[in-house]
Structure formats: structure tokens, C-alpha cells
Protein backbone atom coordinates (compact mmCIF):
# COMPACT_ATOMS: atom_id res chain seq x y z
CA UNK A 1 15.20 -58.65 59.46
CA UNK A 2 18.81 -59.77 60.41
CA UNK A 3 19.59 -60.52 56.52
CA UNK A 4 18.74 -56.92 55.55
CA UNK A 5 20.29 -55.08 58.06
CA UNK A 6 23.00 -57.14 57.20
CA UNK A 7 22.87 -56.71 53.84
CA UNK A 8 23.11 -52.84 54.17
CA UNK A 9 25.98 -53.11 56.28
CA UNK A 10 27.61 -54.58 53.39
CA UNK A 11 27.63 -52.95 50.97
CA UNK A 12 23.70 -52.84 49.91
CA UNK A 13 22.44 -49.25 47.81
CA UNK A 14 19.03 -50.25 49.15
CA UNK A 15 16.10 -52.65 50.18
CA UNK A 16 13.27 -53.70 48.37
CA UNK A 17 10.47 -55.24 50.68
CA UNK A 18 8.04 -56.84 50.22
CA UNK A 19 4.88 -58.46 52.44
CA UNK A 20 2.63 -61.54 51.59
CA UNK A 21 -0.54 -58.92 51.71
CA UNK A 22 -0.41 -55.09 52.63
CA UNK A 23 -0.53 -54.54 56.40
CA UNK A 24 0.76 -51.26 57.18
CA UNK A 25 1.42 -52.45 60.59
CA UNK A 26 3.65 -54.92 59.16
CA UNK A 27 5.49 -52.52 56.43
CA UNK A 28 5.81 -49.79 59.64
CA UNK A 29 7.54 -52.16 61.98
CA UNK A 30 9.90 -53.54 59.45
CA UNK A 31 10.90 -49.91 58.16
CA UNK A 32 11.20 -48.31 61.82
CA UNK A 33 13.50 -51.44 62.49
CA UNK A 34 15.58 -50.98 59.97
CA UNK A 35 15.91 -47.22 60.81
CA UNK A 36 16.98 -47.92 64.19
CA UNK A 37 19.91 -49.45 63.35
CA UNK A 38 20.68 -47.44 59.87
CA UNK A 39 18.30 -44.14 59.93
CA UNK A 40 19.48 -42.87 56.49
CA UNK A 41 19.28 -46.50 54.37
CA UNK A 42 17.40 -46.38 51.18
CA UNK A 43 14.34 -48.43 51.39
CA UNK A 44 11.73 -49.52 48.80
CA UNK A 45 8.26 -51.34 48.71
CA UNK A 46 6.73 -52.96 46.20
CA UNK A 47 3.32 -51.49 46.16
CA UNK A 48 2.05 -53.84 43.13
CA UNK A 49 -1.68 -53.34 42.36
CA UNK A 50 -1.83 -57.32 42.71
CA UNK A 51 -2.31 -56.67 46.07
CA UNK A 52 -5.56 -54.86 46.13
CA UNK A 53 -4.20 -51.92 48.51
CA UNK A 54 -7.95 -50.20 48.74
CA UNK A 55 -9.79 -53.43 50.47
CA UNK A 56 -7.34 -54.36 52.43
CA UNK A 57 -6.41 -50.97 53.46
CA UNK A 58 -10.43 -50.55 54.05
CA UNK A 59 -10.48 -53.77 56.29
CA UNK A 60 -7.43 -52.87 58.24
CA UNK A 61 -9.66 -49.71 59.13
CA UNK A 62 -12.79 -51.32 59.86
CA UNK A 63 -10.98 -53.92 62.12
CA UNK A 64 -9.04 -51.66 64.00
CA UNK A 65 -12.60 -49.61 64.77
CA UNK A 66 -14.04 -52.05 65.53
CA UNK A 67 -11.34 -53.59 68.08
CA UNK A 68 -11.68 -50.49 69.79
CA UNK A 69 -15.19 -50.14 70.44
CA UNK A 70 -15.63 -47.13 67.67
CA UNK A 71 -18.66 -47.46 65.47
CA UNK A 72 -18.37 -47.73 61.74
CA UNK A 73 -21.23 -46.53 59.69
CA UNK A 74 -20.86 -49.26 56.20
CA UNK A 75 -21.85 -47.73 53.03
């Protein structure tokens, strides 16, 4: 996270980010890190359909529900 702070510091027009799978948990807590320390810097994610973003977004759901005692009707 250091590195692209850094990098914005000097002299970087933006970020692009990128995650090993899409976990919006992840993505959030990079972003709102990065916005601490430079609120207006230009940030970008690489949202490539490689990744699938529908079933993983889908389990992300389910297993948060289901960590917190909430039922889950599965079509």
C-alpha cells in the first residue's frame, strides 16, 4: 500500500489495482486507504471478466449471510 501512496506522491496521474480474485472487502479497504492519505487521487480497477465478478460476488453474499446467522433461500 506504501508503494502506491508513494507513487502518487510522486508524481503518479493515477493507480491501477488490481486483486488476485474480486473481494469487495479487499478493493474497499485498499481504496479508503489510499483516500485517507490523498482523498482526491485518481484510482482505477481492473474489473476483467476473467474474474467471474457474478459468482464470486454471489458467494461473498451467501457467506456473509450466512456468518451472520441470516437465512438464504438457494435457487
Amino acid at each position: 500500500m506504501l508503494d502506491c501512496i508513494n507513487s502518487l506522491q510522486n508524481g503518479a496521474d493515477l493507480l491501477w489495482i488490481e486483486t488476485e480474485k474480486p473481494h469487495i472487502g479487499q478493493i474497499g479497504g485498499m481504496v479508503n486507504r489510499i483516500r485517507e492519505v490523498i482523498p482526491n487521487a485518481k484510482l482505477v480497477y481492473n474489473n476483467s471478466p476473467s474474474f467471474n465478478w457474478t459468482l464470486n460476488f454471489r458467494q461473498q453474499v451467501f457467506d456473509a449471510m450466512s456468518g451472520s446467522g441470516q437465512g438464504c433461500v438457494c435457487l
